[in-house]
PDB file of N, CA and C in Angstrom:
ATOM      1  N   UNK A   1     -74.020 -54.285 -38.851  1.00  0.00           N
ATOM      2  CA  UNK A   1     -74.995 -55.279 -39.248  1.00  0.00           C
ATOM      3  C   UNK A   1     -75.670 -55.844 -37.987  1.00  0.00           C
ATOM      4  N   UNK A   2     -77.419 -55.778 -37.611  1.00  0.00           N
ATOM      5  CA  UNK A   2     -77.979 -56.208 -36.526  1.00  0.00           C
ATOM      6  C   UNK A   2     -78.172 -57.674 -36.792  1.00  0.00           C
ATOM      7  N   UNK A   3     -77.977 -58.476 -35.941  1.00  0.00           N
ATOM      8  CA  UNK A   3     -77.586 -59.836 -35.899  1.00  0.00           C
ATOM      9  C   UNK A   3     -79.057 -60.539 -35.506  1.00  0.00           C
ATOM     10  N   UNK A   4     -79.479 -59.465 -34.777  1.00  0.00           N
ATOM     11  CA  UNK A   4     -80.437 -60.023 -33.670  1.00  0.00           C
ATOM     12  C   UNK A   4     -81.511 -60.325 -34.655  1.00  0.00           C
ATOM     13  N   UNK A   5     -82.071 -60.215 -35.234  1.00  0.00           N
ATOM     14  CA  UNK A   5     -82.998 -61.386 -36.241  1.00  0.00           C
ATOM     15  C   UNK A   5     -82.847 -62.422 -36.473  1.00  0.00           C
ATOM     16  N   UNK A   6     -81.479 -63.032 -36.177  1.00  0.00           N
ATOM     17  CA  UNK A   6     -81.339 -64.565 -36.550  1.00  0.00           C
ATOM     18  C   UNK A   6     -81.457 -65.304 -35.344  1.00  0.00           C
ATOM     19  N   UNK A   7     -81.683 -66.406 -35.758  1.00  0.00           N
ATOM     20  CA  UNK A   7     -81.938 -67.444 -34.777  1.00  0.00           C
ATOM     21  C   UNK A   7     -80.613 -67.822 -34.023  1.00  0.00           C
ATOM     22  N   UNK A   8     -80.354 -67.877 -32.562  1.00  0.00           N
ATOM     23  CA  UNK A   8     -79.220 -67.933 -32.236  1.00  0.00           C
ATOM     24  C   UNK A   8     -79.096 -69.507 -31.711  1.00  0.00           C
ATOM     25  N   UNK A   9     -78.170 -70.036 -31.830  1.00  0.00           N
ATOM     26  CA  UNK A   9     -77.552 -71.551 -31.842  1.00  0.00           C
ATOM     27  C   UNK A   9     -78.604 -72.336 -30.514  1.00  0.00           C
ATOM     28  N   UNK A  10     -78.532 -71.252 -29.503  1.00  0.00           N
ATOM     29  CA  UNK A  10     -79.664 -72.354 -28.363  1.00  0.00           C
ATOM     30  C   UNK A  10     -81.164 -72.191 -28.607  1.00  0.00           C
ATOM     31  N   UNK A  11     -81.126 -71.666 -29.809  1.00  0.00           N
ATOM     32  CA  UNK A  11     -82.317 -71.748 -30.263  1.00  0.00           C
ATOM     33  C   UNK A  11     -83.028 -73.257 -31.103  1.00  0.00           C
ATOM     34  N   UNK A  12     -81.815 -72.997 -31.758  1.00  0.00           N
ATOM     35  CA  UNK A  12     -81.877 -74.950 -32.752  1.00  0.00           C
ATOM     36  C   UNK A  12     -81.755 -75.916 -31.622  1.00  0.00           C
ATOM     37  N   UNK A  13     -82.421 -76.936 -32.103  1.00  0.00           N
ATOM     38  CA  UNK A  13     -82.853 -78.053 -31.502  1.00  0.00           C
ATOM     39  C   UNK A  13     -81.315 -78.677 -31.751  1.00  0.00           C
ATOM     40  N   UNK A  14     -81.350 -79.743 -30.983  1.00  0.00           N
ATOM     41  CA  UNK A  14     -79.548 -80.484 -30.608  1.00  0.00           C
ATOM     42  C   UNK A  14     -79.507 -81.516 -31.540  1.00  0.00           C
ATOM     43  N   UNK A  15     -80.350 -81.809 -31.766  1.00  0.00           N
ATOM     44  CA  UNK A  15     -80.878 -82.765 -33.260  1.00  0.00           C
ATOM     45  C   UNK A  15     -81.368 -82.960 -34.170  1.00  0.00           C
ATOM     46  N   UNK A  16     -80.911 -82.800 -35.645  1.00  0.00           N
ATOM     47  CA  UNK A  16     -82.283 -82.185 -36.769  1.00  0.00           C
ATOM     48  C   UNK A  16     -83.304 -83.170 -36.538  1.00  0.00           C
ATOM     49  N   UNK A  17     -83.406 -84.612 -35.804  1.00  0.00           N
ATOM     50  CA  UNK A  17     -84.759 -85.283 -35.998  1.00  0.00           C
ATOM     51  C   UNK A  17     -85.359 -84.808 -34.711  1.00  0.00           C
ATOM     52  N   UNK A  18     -85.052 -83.808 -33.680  1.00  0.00           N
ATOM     53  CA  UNK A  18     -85.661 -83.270 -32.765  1.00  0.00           C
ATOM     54  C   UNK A  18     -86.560 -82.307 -33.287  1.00  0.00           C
ATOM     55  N   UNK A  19     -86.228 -81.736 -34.243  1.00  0.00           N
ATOM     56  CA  UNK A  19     -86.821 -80.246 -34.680  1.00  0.00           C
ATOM     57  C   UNK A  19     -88.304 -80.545 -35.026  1.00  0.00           C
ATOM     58  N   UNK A  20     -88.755 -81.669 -35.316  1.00  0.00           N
ATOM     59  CA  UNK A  20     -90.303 -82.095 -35.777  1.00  0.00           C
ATOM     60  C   UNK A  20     -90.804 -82.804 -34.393  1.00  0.00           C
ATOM     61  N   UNK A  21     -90.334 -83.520 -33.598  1.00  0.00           N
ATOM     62  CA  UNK A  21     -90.797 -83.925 -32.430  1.00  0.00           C
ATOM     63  C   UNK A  21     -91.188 -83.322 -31.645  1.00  0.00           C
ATOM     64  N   UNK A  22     -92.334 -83.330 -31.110  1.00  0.00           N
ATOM     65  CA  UNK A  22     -93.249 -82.786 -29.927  1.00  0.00           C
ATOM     66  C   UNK A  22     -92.506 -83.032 -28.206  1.00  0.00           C
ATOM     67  N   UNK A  23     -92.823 -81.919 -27.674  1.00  0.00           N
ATOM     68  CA  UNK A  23     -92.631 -82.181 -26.566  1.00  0.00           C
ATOM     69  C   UNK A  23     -92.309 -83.107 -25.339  1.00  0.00           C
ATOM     70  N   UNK A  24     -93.699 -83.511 -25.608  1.00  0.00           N
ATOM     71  CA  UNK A  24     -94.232 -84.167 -25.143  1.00  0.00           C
ATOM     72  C   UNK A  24     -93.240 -85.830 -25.298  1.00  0.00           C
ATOM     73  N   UNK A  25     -93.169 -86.031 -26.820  1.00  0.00           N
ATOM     74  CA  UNK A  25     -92.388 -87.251 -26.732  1.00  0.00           C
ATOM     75  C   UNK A  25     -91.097 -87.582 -26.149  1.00  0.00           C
ATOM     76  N   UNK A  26     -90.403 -85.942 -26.383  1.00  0.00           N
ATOM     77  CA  UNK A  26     -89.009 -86.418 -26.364  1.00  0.00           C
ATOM     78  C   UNK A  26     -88.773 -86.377 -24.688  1.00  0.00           C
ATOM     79  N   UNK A  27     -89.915 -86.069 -23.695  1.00  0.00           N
ATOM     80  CA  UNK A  27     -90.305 -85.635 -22.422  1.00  0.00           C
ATOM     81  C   UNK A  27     -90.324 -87.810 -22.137  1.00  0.00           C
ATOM     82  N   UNK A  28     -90.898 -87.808 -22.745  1.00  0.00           N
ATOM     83  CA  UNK A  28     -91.048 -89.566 -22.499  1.00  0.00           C
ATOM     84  C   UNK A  28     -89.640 -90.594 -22.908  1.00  0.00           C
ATOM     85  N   UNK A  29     -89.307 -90.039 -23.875  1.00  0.00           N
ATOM     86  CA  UNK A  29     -87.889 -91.057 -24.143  1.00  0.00           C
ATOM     87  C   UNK A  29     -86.889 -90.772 -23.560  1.00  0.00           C
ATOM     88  N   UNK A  30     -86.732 -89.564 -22.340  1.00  0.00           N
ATOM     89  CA  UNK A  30     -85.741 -89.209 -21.042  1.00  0.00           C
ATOM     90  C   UNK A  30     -86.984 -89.983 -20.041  1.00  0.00           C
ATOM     91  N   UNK A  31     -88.256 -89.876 -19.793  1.00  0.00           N
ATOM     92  CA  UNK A  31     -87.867 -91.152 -18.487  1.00  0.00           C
ATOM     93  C   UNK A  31     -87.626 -92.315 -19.162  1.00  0.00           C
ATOM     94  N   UNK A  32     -87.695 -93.079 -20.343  1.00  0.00           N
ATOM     95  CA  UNK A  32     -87.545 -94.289 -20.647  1.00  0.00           C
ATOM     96  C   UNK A  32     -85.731 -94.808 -20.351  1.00  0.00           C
ATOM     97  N   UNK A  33     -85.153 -93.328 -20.839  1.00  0.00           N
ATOM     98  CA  UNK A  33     -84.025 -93.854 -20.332  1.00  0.00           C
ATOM     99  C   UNK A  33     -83.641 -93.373 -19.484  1.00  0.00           C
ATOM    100  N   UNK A  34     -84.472 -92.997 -18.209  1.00  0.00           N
ATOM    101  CA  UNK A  34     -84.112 -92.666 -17.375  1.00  0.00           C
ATOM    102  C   UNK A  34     -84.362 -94.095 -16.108  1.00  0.00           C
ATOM    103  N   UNK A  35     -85.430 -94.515 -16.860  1.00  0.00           N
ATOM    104  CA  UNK A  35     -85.799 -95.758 -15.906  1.00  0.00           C
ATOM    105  C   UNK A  35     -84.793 -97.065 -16.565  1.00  0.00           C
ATOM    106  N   UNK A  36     -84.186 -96.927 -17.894  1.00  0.00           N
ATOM    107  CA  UNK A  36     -83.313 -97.946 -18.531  1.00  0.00           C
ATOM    108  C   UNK A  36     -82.035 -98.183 -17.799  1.00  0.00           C
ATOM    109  N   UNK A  37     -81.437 -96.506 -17.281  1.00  0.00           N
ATOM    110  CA  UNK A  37     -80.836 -96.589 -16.743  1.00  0.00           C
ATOM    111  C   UNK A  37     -80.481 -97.127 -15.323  1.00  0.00           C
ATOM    112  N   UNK A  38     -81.527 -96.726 -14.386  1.00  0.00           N
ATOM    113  CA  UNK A  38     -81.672 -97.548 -13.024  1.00  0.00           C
ATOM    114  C   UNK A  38     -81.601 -98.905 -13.065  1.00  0.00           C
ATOM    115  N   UNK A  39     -82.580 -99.131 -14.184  1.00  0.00           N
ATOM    116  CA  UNK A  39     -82.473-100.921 -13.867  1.00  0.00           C
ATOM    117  C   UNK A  39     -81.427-101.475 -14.468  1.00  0.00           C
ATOM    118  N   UNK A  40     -80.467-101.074 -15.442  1.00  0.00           N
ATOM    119  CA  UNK A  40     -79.091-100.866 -16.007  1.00  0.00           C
ATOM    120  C   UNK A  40     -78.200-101.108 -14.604  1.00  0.00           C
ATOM    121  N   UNK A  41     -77.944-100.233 -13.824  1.00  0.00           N
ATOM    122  CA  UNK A  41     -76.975-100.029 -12.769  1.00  0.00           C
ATOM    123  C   UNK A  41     -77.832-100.764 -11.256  1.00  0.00           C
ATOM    124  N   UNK A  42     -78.735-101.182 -11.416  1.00  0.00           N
ATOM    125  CA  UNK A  42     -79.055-102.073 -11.052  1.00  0.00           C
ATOM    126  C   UNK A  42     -78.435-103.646 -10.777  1.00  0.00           C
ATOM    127  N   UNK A  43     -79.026-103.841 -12.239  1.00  0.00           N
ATOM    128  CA  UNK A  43     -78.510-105.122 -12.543  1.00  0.00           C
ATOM    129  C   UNK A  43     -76.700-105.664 -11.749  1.00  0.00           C
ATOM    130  N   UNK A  44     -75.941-104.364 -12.572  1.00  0.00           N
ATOM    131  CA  UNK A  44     -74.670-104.173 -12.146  1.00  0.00           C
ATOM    132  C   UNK A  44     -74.358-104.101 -11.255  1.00  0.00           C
ATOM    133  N   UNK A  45     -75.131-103.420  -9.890  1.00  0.00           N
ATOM    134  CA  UNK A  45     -74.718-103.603  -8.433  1.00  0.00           C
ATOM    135  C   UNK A  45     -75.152-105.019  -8.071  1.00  0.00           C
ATOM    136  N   UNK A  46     -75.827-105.793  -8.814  1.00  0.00           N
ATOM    137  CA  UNK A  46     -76.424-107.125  -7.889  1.00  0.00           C
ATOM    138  C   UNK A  46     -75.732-107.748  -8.566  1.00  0.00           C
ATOM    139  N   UNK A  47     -74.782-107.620  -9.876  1.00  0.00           N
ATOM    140  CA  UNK A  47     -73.408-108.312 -10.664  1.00  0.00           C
ATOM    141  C   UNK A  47     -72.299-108.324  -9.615  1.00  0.00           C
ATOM    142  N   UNK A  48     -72.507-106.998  -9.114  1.00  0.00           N
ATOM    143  CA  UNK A  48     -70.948-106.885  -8.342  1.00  0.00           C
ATOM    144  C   UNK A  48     -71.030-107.248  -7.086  1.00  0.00           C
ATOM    145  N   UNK A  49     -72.282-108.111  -6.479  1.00  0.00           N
ATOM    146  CA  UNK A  49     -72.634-108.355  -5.021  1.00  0.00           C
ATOM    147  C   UNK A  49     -72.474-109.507  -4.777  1.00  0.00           C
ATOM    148  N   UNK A  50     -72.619-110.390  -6.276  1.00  0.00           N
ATOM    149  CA  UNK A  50     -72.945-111.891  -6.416  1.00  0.00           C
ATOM    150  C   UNK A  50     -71.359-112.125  -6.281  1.00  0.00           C
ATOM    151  N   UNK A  51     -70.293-111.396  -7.007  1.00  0.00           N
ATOM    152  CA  UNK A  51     -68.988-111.593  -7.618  1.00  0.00           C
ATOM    153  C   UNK A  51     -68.372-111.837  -6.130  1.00  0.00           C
ATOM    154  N   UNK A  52     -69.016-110.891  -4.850  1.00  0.00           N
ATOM    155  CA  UNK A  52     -67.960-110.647  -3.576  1.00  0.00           C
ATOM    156  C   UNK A  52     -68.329-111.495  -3.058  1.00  0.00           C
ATOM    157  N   UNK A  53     -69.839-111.596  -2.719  1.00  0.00           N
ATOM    158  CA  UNK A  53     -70.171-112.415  -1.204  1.00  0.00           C
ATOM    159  C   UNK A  53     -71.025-113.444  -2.045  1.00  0.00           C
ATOM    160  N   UNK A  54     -71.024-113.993  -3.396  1.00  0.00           N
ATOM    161  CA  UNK A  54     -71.716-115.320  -3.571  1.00  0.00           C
ATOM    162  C   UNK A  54     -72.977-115.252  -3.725  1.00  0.00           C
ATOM    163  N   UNK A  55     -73.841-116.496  -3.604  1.00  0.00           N
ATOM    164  CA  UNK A  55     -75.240-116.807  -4.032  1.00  0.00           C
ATOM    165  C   UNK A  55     -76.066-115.238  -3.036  1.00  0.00           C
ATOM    166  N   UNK A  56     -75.362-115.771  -1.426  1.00  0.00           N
ATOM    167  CA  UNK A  56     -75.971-114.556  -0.220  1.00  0.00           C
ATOM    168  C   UNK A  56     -76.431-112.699  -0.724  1.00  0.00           C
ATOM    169  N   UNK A  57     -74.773-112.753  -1.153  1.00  0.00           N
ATOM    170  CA  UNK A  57     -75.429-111.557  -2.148  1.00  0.00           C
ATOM    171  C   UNK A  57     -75.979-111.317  -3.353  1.00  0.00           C
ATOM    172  N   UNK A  58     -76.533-112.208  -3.874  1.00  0.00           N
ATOM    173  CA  UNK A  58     -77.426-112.284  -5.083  1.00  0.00           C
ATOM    174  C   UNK A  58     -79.137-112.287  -4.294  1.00  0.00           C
ATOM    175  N   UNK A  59     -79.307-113.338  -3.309  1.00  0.00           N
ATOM    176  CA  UNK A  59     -80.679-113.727  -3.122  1.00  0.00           C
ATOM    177  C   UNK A  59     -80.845-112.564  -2.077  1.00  0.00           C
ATOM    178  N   UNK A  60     -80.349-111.822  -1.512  1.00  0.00           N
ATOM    179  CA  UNK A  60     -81.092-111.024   0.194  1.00  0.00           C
ATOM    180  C   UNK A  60     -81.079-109.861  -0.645  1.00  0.00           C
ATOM    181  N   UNK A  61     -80.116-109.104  -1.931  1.00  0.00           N
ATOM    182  CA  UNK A  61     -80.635-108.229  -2.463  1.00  0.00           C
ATOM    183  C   UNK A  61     -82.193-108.178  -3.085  1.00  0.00           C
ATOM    184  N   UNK A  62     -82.129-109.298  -3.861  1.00  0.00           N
ATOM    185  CA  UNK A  62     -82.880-109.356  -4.743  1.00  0.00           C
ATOM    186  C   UNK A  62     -84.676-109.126  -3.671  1.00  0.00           C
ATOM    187  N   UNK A  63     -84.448-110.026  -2.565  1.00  0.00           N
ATOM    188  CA  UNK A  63     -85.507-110.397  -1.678  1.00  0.00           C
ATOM    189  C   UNK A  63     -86.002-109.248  -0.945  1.00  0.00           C
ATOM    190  N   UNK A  64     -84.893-107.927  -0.588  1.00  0.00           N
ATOM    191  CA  UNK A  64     -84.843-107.220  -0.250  1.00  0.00           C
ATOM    192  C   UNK A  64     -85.916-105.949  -1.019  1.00  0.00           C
ATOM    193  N   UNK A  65     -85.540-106.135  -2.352  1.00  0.00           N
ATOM    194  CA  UNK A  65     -85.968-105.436  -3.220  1.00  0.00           C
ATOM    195  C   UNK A  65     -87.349-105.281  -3.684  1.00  0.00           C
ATOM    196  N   UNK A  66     -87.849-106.646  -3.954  1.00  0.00           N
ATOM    197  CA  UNK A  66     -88.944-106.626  -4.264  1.00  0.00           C
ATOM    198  C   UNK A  66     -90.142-105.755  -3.704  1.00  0.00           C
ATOM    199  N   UNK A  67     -90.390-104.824  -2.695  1.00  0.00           N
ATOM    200  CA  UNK A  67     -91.401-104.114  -2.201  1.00  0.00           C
ATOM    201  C   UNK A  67     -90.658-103.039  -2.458  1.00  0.00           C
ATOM    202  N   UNK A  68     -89.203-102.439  -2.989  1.00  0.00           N
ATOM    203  CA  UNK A  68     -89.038-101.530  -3.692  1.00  0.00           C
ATOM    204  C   UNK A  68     -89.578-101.670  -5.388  1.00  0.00           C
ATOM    205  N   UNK A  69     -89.047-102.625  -5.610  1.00  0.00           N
ATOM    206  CA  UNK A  69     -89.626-102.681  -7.074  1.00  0.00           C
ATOM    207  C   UNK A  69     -91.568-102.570  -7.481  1.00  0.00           C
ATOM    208  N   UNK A  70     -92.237-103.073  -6.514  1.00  0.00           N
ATOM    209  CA  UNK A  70     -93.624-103.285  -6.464  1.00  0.00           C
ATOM    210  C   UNK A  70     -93.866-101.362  -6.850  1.00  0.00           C
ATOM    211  N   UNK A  71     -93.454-100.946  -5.283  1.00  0.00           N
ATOM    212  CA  UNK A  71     -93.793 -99.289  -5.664  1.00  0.00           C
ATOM    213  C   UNK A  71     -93.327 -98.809  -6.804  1.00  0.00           C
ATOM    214  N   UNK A  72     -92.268 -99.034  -7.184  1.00  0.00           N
ATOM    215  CA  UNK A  72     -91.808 -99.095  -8.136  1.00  0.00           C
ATOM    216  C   UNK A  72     -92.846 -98.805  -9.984  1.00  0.00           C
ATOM    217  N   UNK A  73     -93.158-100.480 -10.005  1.00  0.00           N
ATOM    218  CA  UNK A  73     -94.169-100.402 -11.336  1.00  0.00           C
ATOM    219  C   UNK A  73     -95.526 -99.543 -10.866  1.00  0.00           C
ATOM    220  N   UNK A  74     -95.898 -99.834  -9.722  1.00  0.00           N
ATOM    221  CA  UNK A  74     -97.235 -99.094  -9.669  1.00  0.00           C
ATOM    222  C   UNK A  74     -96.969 -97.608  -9.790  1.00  0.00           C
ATOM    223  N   UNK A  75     -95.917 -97.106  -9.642  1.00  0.00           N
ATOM    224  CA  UNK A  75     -95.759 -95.253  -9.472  1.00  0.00           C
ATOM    225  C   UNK A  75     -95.398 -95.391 -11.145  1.00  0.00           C
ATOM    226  N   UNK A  76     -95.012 -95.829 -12.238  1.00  0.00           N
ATOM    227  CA  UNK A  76     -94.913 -96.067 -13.184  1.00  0.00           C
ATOM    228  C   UNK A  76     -96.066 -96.293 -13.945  1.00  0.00           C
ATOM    229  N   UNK A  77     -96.765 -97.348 -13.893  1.00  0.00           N
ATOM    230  CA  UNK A  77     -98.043 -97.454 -14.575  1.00  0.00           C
ATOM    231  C   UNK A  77     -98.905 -95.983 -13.979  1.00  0.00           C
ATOM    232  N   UNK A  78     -98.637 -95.668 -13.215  1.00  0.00           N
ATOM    233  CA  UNK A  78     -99.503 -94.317 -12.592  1.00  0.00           C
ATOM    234  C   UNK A  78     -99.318 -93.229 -13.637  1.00  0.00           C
ATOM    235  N   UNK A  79     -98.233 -93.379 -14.431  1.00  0.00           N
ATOM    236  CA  UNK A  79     -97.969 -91.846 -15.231  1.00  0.00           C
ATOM    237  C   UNK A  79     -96.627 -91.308 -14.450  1.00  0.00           C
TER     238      UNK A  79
END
């Protein structure tokens, strides 16, 4: 019996509500959580900075950051 006519398993989509979704979208809801995630583990390193060294490591991260974060939204709003 030739098998090879059927659709083989890495062929199906990993999710039946994937199977109607375009490309394109499901291309966008990996950076969404791809950027959810950064600012996720983010947050958490400036949780675990405040916990060691106090207010110091809460404010010089944060101060630090901001001209990372700037490039940041603008390379974002860019596409």
């Amino acid at each position: 019996m030739d098998m090879s006519q059927h659709a083989s398993l890495a062929d199906a989509p990993a999710h039946k509500d994937d199977a109607h979704k375009p490309e394109e979208s499901r291309s966008e809801t990996r950076q969404a959580a791809l950027i959810l995630a950064v600012v996720v583990l983010g947050i958490a390193a400036l949780a675990v900075s405040g916990f060691f060294f106090g207010l110091p490591g809460v404010v010089l991260p944060v101060l630090g950051s901001v001209p990372v974060i700037f490039v940041a939204l603008i390379l974002i709003t860019m596409g």
